[in-house]
C-alpha atoms as a PDB file:
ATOM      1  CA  UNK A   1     103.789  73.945  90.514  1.00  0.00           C
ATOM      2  CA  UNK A   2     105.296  71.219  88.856  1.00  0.00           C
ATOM      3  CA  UNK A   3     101.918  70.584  87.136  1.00  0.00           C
ATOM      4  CA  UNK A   4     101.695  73.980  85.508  1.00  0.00           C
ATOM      5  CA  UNK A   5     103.054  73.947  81.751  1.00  0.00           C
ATOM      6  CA  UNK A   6     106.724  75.314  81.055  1.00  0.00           C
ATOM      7  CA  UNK A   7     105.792  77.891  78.124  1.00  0.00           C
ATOM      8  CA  UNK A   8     109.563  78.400  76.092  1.00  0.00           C
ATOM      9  CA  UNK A   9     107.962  80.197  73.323  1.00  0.00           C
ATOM     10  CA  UNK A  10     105.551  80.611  70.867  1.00  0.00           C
ATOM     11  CA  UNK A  11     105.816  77.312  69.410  1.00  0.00           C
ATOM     12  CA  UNK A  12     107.219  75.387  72.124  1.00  0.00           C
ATOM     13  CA  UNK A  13     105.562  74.701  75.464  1.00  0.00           C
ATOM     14  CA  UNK A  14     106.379  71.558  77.859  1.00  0.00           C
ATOM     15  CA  UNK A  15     103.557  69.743  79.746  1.00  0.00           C
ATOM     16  CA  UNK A  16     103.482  69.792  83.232  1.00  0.00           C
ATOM     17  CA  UNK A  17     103.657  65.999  83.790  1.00  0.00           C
ATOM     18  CA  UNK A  18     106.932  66.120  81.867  1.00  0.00           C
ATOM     19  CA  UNK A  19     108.309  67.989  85.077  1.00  0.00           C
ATOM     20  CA  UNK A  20     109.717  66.058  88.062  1.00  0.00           C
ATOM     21  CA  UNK A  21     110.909  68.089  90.895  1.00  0.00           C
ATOM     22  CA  UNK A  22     112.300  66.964  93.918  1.00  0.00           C
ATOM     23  CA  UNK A  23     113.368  69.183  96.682  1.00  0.00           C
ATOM     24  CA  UNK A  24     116.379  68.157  99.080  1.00  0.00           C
ATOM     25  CA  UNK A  25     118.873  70.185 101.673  1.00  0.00           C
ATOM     26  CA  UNK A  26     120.865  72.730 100.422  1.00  0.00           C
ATOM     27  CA  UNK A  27     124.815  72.414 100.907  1.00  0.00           C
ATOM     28  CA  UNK A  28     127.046  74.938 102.345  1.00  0.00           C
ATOM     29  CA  UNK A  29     126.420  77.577 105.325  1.00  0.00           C
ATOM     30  CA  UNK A  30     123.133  78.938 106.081  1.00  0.00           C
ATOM     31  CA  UNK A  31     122.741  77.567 109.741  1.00  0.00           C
ATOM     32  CA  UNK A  32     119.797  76.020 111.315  1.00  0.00           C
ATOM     33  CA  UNK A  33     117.516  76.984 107.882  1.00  0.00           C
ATOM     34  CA  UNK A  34     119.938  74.803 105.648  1.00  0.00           C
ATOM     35  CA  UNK A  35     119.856  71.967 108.215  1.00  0.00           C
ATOM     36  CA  UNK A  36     116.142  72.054 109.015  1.00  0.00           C
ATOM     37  CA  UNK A  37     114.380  73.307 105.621  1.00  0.00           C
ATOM     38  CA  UNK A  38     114.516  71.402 101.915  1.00  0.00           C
ATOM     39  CA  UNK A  39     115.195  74.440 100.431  1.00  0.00           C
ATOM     40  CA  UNK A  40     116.877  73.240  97.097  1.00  0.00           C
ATOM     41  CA  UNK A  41     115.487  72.134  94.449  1.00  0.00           C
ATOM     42  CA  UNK A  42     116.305  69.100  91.674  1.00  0.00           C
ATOM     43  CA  UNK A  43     114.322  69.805  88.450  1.00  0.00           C
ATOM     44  CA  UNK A  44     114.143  66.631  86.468  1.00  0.00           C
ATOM     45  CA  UNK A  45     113.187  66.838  82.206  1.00  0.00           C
ATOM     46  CA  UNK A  46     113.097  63.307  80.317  1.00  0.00           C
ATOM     47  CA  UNK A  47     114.356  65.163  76.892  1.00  0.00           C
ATOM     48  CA  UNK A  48     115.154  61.844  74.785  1.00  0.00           C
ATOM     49  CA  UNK A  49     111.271  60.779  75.926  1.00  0.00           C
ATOM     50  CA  UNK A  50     109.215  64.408  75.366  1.00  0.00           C
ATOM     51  CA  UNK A  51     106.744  64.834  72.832  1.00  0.00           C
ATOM     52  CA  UNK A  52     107.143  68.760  73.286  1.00  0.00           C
ATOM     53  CA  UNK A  53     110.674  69.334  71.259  1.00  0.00           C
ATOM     54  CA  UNK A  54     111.689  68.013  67.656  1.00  0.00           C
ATOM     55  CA  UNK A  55     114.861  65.726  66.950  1.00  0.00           C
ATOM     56  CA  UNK A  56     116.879  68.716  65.574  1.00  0.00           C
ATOM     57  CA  UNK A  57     116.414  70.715  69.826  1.00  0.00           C
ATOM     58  CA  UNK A  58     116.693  67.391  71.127  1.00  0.00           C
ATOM     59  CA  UNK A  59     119.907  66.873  69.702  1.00  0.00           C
ATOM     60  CA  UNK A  60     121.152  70.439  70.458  1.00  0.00           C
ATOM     61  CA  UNK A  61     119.995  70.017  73.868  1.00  0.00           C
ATOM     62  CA  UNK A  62     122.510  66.768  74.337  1.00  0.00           C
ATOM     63  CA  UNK A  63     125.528  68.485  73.378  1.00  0.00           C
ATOM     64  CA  UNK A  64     124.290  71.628  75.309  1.00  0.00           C
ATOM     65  CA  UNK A  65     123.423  70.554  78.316  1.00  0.00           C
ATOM     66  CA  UNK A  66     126.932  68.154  78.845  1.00  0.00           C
ATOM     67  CA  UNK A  67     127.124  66.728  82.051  1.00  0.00           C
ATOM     68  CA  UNK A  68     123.426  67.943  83.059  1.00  0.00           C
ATOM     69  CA  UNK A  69     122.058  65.084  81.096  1.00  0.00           C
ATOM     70  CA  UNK A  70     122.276  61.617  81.967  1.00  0.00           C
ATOM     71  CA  UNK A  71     122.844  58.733  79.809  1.00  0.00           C
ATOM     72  CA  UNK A  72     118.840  58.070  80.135  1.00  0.00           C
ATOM     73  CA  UNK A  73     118.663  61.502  77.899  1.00  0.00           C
ATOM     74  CA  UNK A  74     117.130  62.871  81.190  1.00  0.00           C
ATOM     75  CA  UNK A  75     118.448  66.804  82.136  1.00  0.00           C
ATOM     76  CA  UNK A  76     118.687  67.258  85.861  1.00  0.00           C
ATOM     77  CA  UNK A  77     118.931  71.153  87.369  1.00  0.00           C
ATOM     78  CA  UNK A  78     119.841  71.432  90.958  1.00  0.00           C
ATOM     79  CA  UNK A  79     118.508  74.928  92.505  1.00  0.00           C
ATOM     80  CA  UNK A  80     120.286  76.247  95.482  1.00  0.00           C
ATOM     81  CA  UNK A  81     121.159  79.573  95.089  1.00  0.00           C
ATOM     82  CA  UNK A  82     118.186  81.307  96.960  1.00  0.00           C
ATOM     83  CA  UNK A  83     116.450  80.581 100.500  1.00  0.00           C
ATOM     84  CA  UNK A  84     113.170  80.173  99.680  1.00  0.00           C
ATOM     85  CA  UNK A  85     111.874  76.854  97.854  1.00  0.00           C
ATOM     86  CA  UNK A  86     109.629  78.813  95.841  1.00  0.00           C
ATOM     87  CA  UNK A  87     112.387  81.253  94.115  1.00  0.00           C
ATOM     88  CA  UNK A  88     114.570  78.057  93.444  1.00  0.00           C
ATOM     89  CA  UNK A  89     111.746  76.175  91.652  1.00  0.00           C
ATOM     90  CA  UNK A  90     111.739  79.623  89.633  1.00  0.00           C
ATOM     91  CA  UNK A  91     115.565  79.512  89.098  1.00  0.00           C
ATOM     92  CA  UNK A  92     115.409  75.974  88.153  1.00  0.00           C
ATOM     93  CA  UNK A  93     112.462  76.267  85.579  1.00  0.00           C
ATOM     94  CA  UNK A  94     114.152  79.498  84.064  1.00  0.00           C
ATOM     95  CA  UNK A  95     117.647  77.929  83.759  1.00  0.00           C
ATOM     96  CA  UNK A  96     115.757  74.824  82.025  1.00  0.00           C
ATOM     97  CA  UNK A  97     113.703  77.542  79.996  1.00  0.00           C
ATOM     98  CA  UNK A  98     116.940  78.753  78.859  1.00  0.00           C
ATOM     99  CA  UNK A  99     118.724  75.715  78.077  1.00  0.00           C
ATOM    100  CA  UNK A 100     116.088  75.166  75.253  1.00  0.00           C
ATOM    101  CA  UNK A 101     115.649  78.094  74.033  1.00  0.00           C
ATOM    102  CA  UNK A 102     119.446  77.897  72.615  1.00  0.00           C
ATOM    103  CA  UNK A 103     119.156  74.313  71.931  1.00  0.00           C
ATOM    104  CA  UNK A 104     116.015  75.901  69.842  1.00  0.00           C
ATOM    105  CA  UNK A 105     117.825  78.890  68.092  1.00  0.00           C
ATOM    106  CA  UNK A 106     118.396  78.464  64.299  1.00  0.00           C
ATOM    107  CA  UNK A 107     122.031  77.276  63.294  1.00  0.00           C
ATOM    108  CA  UNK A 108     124.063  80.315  62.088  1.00  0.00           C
ATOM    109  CA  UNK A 109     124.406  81.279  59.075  1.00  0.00           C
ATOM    110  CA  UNK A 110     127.122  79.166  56.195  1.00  0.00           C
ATOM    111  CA  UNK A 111     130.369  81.120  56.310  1.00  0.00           C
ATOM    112  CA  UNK A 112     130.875  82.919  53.109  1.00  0.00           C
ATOM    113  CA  UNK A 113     134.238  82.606  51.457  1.00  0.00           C
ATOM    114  CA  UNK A 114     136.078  85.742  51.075  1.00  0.00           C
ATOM    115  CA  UNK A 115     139.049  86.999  49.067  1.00  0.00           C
ATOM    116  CA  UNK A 116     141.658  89.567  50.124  1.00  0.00           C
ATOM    117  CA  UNK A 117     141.482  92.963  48.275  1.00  0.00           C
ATOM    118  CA  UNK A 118     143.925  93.679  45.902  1.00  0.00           C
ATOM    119  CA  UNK A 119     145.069  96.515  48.005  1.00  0.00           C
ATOM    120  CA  UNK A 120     145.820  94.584  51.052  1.00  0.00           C
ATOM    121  CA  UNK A 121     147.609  91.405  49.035  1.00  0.00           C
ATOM    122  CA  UNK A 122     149.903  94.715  47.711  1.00  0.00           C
ATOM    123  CA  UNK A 123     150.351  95.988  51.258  1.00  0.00           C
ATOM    124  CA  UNK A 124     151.371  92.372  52.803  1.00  0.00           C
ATOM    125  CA  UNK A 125     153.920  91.933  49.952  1.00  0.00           C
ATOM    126  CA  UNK A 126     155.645  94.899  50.371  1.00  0.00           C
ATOM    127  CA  UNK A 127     155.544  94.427  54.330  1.00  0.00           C
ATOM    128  CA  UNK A 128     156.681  91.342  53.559  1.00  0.00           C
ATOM    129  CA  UNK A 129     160.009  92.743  50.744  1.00  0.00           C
ATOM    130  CA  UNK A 130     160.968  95.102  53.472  1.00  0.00           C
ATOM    131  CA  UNK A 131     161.084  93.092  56.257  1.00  0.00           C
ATOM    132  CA  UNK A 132     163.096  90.436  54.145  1.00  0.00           C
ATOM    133  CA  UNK A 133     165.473  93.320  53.182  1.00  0.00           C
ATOM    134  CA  UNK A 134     165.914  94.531  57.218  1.00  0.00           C
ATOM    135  CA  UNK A 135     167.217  90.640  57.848  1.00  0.00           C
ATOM    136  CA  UNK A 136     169.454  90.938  54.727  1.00  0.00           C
ATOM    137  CA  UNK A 137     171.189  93.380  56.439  1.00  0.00           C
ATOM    138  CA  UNK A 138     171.465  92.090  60.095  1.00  0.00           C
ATOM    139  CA  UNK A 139     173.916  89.046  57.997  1.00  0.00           C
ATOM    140  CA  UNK A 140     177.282  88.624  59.022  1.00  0.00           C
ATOM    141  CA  UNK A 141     179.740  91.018  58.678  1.00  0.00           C
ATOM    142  CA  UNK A 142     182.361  90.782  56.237  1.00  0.00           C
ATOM    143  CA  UNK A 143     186.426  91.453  57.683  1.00  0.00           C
ATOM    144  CA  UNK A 144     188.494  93.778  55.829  1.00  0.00           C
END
């Protein structure tokens, strides 16, 4: 399955010789199954390398993925979560599938500058006069 094409979206599809997975024992309980069966799966992407993405998602993709990426530029997804092989080569291609779609997502919008209303400048000043006037009071007390 590693052959078949990753499609991300309309525009973006990865090549099925870009894939390298890898399946290896899964860690933790599960009994004879975990100790017998190669149930997990290590899905390997050479991102710095692939023709598929642009500079801009390749970029995004290195500060996204963090410690998933090696310093080759390579992403590595380990799979463990179900039993079967087949449903963790599915996890592992979805999680990857995800991973570039937000790497792929269009940088928000520029922050627009906004001033205060003259309403609410009026309200914090006079929040602000009686507040100072409550601490006036709380000074020290003067003997007779």
């Amino acid at each position: 399955m590693a052959s078949d094409p990753l499609y991300i979206n309309n525009s973006i599809t990865i090549a099925g010789w870009e894939l390298v997975e890898q399946f290896i024992r899964a860690s933790g309980p599960g009994g004879q199954n975990v100790n017998k069966v190669a149930t997990s799966v290590q899905l390997r992407f050479d991102a710095r390398s692939s023709p598929s993405l642009d500079q801009r998602i390749k970029t995004n993709l290195a500060s996204l993925a963090g410690r998933r990426m090696t310093k080759d530029g390579v992403i590595v997804i380990e799979a463990d979560r179900f039993r079967t092989q087949e449903r963790n080569r599915e996890d592992a291609r979805e999680r990857l599938k995800v991973l570039i779609l937000k790497a792929a997502a269009p940088p928000p919008p520029k922050r627009r500058k906004t001033r205060p209303t003259k309403g609410s400048i009026e309200r914090r000043l006079k929040a602000k006069s009686s507040r100072s006037g409550i601490k006036k009071l709380r000074g020290s007390v003067t003997p007779d």
